[in-house]
Protein backbone atom coordinates (compact mmCIF):
# COMPACT_ATOMS: atom_id res chain seq x y z
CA UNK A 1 -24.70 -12.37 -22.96
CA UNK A 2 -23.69 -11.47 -19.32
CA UNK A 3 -25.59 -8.43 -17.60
CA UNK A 4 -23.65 -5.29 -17.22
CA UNK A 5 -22.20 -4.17 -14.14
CA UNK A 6 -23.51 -1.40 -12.09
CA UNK A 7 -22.33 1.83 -12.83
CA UNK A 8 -21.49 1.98 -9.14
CA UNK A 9 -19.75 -1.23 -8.75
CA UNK A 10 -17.14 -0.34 -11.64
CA UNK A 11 -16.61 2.97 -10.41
CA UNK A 12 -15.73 1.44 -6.68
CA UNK A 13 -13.53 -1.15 -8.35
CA UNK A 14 -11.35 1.74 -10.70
CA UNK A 15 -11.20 3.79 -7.54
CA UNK A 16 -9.28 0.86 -5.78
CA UNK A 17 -7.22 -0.42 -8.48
CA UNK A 18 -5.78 3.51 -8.63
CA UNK A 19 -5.56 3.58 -4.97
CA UNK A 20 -4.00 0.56 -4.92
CA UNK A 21 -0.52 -0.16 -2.70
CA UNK A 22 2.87 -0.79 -4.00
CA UNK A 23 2.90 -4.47 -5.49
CA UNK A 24 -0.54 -4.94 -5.61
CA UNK A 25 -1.74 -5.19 -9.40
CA UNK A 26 -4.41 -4.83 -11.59
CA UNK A 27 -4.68 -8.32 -11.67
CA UNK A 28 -5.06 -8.80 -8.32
CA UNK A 29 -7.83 -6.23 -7.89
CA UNK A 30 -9.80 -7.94 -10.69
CA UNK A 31 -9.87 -11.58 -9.31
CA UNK A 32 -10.76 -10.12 -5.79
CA UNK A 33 -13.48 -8.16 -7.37
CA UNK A 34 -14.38 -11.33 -9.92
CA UNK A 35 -13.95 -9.50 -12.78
CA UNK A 36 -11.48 -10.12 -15.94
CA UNK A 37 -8.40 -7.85 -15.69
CA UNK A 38 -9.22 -6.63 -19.33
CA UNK A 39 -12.52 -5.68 -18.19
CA UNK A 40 -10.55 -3.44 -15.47
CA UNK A 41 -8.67 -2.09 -18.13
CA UNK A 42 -11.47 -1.25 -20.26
CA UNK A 43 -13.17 0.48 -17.21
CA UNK A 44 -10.18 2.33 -16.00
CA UNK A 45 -9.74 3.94 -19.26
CA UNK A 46 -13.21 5.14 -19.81
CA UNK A 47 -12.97 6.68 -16.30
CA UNK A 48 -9.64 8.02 -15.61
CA UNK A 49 -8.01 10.86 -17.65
CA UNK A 50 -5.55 10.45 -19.74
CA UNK A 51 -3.64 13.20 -18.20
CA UNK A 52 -2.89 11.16 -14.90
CA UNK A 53 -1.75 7.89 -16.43
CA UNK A 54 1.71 7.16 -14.95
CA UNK A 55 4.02 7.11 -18.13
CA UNK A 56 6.58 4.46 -17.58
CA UNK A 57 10.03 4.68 -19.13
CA UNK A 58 12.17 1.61 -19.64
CA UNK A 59 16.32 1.81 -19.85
CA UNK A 60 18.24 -0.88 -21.62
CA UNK A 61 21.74 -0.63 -20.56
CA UNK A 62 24.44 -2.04 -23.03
């Protein structure tokens, strides 16, 4: 089993994935940080409130 990340390290690492610029993704931030993007995930929902997630609507036109 792998050894846990630092409390502060996954903190810094959320902190710049929701600063993050246009066109840069989550993705992105993970491999520069050599994490897996799921493990981003994971942290950015224990850290960040629900209440600030970006709700995305998608419009089919017909």
């Amino acid at each position: 089993m792998s050894k846990p990340y630092p409390s502060e390290f996954r903190d810094d690492v959320v902190r710049v994935a929701r600063n993050r610029e246009p066109g840069v993704t989550i993705e992105q931030i993970a491999r520069d940080f050599g994490v897996h993007p799921m493990t981003l995930q994971k942290w950015w929902r224990r850290m960040v409130p629900r209440s600030s997630w970006v709700e995305v609507t998608v419009v089919v036109s017909v």
